[in-house]
C-alpha atoms as a PDB file:
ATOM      1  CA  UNK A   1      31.141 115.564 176.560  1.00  0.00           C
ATOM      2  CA  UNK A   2      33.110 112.200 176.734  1.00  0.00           C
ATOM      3  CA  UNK A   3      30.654 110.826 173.784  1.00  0.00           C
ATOM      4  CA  UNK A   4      31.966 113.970 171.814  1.00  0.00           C
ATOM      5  CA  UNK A   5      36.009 113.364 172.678  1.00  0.00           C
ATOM      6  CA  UNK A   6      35.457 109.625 171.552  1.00  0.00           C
ATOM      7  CA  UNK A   7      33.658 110.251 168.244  1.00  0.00           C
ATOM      8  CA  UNK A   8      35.919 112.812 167.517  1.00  0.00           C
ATOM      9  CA  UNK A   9      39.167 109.995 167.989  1.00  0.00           C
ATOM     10  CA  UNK A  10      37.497 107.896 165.908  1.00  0.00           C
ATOM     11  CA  UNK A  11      36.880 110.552 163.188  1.00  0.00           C
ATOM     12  CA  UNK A  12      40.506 111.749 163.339  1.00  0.00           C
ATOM     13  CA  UNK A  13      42.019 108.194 163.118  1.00  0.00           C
ATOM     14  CA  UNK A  14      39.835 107.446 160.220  1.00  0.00           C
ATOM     15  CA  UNK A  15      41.314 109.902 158.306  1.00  0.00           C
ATOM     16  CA  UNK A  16      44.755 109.191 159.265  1.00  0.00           C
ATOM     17  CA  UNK A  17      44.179 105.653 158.068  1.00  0.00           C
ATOM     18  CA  UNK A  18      42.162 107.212 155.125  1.00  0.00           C
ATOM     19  CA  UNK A  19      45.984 109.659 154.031  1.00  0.00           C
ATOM     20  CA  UNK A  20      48.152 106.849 155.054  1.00  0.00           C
ATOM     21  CA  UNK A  21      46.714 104.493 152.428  1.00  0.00           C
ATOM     22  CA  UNK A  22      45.901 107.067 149.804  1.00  0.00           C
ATOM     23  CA  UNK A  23      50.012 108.070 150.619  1.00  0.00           C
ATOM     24  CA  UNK A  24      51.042 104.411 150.026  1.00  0.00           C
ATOM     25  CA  UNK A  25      48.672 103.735 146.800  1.00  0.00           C
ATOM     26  CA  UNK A  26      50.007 106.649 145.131  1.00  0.00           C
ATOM     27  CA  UNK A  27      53.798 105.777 145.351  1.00  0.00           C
ATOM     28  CA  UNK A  28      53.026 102.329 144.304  1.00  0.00           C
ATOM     29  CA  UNK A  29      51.823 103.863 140.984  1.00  0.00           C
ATOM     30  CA  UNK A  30      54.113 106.518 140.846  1.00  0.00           C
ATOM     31  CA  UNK A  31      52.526 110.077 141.026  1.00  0.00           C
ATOM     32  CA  UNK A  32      53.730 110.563 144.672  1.00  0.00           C
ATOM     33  CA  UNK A  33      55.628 114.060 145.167  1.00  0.00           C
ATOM     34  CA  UNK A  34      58.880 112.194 146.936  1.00  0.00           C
ATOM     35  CA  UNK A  35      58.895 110.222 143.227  1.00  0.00           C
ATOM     36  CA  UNK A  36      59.123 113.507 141.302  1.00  0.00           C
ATOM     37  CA  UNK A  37      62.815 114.128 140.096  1.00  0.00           C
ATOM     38  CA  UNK A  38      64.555 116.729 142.424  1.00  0.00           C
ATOM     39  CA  UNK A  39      65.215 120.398 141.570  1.00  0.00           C
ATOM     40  CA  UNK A  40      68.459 120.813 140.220  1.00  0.00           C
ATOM     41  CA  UNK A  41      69.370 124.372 142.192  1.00  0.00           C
ATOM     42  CA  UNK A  42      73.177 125.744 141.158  1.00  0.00           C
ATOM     43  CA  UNK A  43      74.996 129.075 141.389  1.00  0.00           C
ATOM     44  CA  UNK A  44      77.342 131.327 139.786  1.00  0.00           C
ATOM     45  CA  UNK A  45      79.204 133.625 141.526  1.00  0.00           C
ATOM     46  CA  UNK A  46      78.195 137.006 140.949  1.00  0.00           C
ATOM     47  CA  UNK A  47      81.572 138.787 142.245  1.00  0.00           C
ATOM     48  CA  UNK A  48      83.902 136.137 139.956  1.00  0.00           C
ATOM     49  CA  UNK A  49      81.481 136.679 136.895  1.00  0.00           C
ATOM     50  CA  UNK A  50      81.462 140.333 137.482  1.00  0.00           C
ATOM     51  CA  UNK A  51      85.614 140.492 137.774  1.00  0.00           C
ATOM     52  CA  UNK A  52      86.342 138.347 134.795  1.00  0.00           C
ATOM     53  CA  UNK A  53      83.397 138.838 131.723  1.00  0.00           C
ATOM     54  CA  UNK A  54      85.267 140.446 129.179  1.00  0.00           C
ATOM     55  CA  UNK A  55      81.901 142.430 128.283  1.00  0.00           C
ATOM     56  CA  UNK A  56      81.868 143.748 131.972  1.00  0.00           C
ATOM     57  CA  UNK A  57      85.727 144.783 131.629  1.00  0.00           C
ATOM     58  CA  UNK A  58      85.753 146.722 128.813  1.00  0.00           C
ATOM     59  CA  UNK A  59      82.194 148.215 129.421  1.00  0.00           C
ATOM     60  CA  UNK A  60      83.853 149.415 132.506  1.00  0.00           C
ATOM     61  CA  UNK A  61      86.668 150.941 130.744  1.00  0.00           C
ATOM     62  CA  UNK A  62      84.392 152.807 128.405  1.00  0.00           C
ATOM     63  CA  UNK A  63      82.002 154.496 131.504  1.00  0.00           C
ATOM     64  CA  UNK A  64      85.210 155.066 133.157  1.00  0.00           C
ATOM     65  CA  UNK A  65      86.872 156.930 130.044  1.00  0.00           C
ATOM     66  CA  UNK A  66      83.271 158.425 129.687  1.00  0.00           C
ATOM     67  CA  UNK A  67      83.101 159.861 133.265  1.00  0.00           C
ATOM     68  CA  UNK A  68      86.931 161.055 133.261  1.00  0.00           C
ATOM     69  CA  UNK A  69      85.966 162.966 129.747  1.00  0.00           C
ATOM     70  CA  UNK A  70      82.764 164.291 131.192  1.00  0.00           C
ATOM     71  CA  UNK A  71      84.568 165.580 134.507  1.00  0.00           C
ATOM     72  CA  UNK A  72      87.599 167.340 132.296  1.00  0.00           C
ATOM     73  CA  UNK A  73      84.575 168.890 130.215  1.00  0.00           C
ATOM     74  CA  UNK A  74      83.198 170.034 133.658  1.00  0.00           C
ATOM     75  CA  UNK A  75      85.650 171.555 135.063  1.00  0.00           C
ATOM     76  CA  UNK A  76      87.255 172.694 132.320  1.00  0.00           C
ATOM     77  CA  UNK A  77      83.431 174.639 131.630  1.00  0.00           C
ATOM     78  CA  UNK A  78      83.532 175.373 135.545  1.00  0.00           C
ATOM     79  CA  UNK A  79      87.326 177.304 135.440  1.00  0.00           C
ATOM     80  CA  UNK A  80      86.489 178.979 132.815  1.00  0.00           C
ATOM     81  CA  UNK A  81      83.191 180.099 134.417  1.00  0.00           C
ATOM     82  CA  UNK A  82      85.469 180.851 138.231  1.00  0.00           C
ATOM     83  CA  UNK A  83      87.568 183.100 135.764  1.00  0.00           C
ATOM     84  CA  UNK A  84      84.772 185.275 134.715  1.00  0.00           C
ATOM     85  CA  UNK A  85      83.447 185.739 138.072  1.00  0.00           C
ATOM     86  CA  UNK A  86      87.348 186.795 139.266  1.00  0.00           C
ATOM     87  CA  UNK A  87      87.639 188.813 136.018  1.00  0.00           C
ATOM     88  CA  UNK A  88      84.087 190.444 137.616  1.00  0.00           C
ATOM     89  CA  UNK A  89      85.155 190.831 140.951  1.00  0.00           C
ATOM     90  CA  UNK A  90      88.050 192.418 139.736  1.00  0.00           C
ATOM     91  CA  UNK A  91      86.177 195.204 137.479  1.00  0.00           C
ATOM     92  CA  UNK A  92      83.504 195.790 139.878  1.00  0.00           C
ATOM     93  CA  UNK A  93      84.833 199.171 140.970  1.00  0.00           C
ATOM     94  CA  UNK A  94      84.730 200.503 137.796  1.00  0.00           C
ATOM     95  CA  UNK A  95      81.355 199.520 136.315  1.00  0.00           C
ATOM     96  CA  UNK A  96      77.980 201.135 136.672  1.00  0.00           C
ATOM     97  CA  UNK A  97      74.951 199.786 139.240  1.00  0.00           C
ATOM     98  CA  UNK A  98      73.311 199.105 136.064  1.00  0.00           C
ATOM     99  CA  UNK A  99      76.589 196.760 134.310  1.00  0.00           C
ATOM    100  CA  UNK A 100      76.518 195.648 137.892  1.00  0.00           C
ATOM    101  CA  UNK A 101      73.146 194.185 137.744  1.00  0.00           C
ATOM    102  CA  UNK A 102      73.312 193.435 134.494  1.00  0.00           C
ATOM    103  CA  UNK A 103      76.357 191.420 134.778  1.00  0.00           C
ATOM    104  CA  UNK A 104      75.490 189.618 137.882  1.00  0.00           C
ATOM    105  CA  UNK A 105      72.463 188.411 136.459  1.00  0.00           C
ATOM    106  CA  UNK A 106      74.442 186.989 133.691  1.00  0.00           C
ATOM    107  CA  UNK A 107      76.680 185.050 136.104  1.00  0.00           C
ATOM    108  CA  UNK A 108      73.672 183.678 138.019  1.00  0.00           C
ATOM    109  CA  UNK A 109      72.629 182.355 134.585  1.00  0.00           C
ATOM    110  CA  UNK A 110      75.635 180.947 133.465  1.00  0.00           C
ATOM    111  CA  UNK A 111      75.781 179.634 137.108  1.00  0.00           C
ATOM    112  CA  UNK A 112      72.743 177.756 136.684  1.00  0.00           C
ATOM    113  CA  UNK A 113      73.425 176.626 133.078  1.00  0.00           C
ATOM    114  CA  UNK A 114      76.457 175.009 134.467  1.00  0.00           C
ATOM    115  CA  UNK A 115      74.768 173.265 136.822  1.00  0.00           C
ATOM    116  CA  UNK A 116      72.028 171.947 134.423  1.00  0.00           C
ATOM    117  CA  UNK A 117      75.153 170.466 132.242  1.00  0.00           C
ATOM    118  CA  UNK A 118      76.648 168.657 135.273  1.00  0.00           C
ATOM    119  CA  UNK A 119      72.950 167.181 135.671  1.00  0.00           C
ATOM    120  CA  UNK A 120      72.905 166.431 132.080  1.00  0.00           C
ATOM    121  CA  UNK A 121      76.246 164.268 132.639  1.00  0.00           C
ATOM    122  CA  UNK A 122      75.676 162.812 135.382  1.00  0.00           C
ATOM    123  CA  UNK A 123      72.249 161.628 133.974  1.00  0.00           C
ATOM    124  CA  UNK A 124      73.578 160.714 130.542  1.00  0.00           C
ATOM    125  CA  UNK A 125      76.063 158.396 132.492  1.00  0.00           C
ATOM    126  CA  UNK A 126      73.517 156.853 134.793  1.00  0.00           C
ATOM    127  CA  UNK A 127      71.777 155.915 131.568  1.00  0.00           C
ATOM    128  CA  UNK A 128      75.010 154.250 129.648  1.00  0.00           C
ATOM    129  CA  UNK A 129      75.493 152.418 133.231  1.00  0.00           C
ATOM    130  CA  UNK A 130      71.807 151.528 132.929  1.00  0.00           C
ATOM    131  CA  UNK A 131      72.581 150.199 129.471  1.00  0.00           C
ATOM    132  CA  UNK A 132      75.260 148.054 130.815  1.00  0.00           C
ATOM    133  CA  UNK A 133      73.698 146.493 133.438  1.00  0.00           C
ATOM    134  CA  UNK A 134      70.588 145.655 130.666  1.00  0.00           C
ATOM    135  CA  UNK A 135      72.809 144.421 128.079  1.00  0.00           C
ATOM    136  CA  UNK A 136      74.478 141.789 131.044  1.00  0.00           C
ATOM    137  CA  UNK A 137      71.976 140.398 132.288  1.00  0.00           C
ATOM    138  CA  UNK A 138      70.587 140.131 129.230  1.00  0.00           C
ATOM    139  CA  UNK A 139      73.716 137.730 128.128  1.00  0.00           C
ATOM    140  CA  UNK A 140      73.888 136.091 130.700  1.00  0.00           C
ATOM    141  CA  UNK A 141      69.747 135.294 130.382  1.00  0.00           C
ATOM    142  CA  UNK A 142      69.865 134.564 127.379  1.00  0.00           C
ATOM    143  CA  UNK A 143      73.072 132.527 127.506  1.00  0.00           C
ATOM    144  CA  UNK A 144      71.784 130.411 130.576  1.00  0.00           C
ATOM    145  CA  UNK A 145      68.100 129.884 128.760  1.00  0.00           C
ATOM    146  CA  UNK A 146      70.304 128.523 125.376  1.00  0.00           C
ATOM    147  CA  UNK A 147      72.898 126.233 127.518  1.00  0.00           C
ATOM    148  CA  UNK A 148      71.646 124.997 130.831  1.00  0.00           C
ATOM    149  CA  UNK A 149      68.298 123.630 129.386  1.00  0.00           C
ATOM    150  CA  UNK A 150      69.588 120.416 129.303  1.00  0.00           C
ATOM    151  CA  UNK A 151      71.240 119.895 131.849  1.00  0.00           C
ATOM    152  CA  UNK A 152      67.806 120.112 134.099  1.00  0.00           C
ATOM    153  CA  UNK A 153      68.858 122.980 136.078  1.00  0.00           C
ATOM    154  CA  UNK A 154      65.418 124.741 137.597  1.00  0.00           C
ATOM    155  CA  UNK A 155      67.424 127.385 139.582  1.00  0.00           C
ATOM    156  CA  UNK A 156      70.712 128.903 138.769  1.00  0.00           C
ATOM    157  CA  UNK A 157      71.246 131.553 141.468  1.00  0.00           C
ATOM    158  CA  UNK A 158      73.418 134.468 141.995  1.00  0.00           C
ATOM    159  CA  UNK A 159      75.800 134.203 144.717  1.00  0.00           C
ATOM    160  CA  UNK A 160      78.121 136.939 146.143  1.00  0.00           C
ATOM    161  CA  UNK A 161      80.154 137.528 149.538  1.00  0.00           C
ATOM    162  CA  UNK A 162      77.500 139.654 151.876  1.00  0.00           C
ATOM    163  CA  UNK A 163      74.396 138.715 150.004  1.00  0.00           C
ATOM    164  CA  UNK A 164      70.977 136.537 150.507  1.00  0.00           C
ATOM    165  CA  UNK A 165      72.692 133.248 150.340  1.00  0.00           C
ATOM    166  CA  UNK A 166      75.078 131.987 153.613  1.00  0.00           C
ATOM    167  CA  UNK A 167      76.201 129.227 152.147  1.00  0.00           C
ATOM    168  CA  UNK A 168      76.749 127.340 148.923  1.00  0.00           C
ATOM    169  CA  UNK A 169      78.162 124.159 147.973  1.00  0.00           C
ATOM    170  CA  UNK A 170      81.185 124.325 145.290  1.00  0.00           C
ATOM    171  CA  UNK A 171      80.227 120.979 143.667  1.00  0.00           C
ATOM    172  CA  UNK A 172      76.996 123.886 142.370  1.00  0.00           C
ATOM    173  CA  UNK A 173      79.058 126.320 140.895  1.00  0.00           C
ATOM    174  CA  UNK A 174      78.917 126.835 137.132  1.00  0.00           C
ATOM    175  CA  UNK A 175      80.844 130.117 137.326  1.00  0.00           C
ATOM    176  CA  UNK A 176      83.912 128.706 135.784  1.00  0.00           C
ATOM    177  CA  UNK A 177      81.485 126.675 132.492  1.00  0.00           C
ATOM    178  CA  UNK A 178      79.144 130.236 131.709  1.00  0.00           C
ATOM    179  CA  UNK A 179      82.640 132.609 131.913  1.00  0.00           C
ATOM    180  CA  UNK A 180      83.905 130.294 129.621  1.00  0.00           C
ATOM    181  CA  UNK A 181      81.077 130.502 127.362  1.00  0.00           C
ATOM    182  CA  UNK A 182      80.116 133.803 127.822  1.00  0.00           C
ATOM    183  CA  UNK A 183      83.471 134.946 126.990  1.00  0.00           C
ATOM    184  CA  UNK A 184      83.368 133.026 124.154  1.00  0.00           C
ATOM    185  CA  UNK A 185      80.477 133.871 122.536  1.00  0.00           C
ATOM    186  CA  UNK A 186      81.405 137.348 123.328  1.00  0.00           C
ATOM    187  CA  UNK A 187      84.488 137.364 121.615  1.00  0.00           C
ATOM    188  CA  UNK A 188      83.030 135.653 118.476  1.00  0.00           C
ATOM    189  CA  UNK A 189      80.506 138.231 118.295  1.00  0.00           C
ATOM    190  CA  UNK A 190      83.287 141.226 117.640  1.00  0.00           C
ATOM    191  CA  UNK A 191      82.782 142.930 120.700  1.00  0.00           C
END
């Protein structure tokens, strides 16, 4: 048993002067990890870039003008629908079982159409909002893959108040450089 503890020792420190010289022969010549150039990590701040991207403003303004339009539409469709039902409520004495029925079942239709076109709406401005969020982080890709390349960034990272990252240096943040470009190109572009 002692035989097998020694001969293993002997094994083990072996190798350790086996890695410690391959270690040392490999900086020498260059090809050592801790010789590689460092990843060049830096952020933008997702809540600034969000606030002040003229893209993001007025895209907001249009799904906002969009939703207040579709609401009006809605309710001015849903009144209009209340008014019948009063209007039926109101006759209901003097109409037949049969215009009873008959009209009831018409309601419960119209009911249900109504309901369809407030899923409609709602879905057709998930979709635009959809469309906005592709379209941004599509410039902002496609921005960052044109103007960071040279500047050896490997990362550029999101960073917002609340989210994955606790903590991030200010001499990292290119906010300030992509809104200025972003907005730029944005502008030149005609909206």
């Amino acid at each position: 048993m002692k035989n097998l503890s020694l001969i293993l020792n002997v094994v083990l420190v072996i190798a350790v002067g086996i890695l410690y010289y391959l270690h040392f022969s490999h900086s020498k010549s260059g090809n050592s990890l801790d010789s590689k150039k460092p990843s060049q990590i830096v952020f933008v701040n997702s809540d600034s870039l969000l606030e002040n991207y003229e893209f993001i403003k007025e895209a907001k303004k249009e799904l906002d003008d969009r939703h207040t339009k579709a609401e009006a539409d809605f309710e001015a469709k849903g009144e209009a629908f209340q008014n019948e039902v009063k209007q039926f409520q109101n006759n209901v004495k003097s109409l037949t079982p049969n215009q009873i029925d008959a009209t009831e079942k018409s309601l419960k239709q119209k009911e249900q159409a109504l309901m369809e076109y407030k899923q409609q709406l709602s879905s057709e401005l998930s979709q635009k909002g959809q469309e906005i969020d592709d379209k941004l982080f599509s410039a902002i890709r496609d921005y960052l893959k044109r103007n960071v390349g040279g500047k050896s960034y490997n990362y550029v990272l999101g960073y917002t108040k609340g989210g994955g990252i606790l903590f991030a240096n200010d001499s990292l943040d290119i906010t300030k450089s992509l809104l200025e470009g972003l907005n730029k190109e944005y502008k030149e572009k005609g909206k």
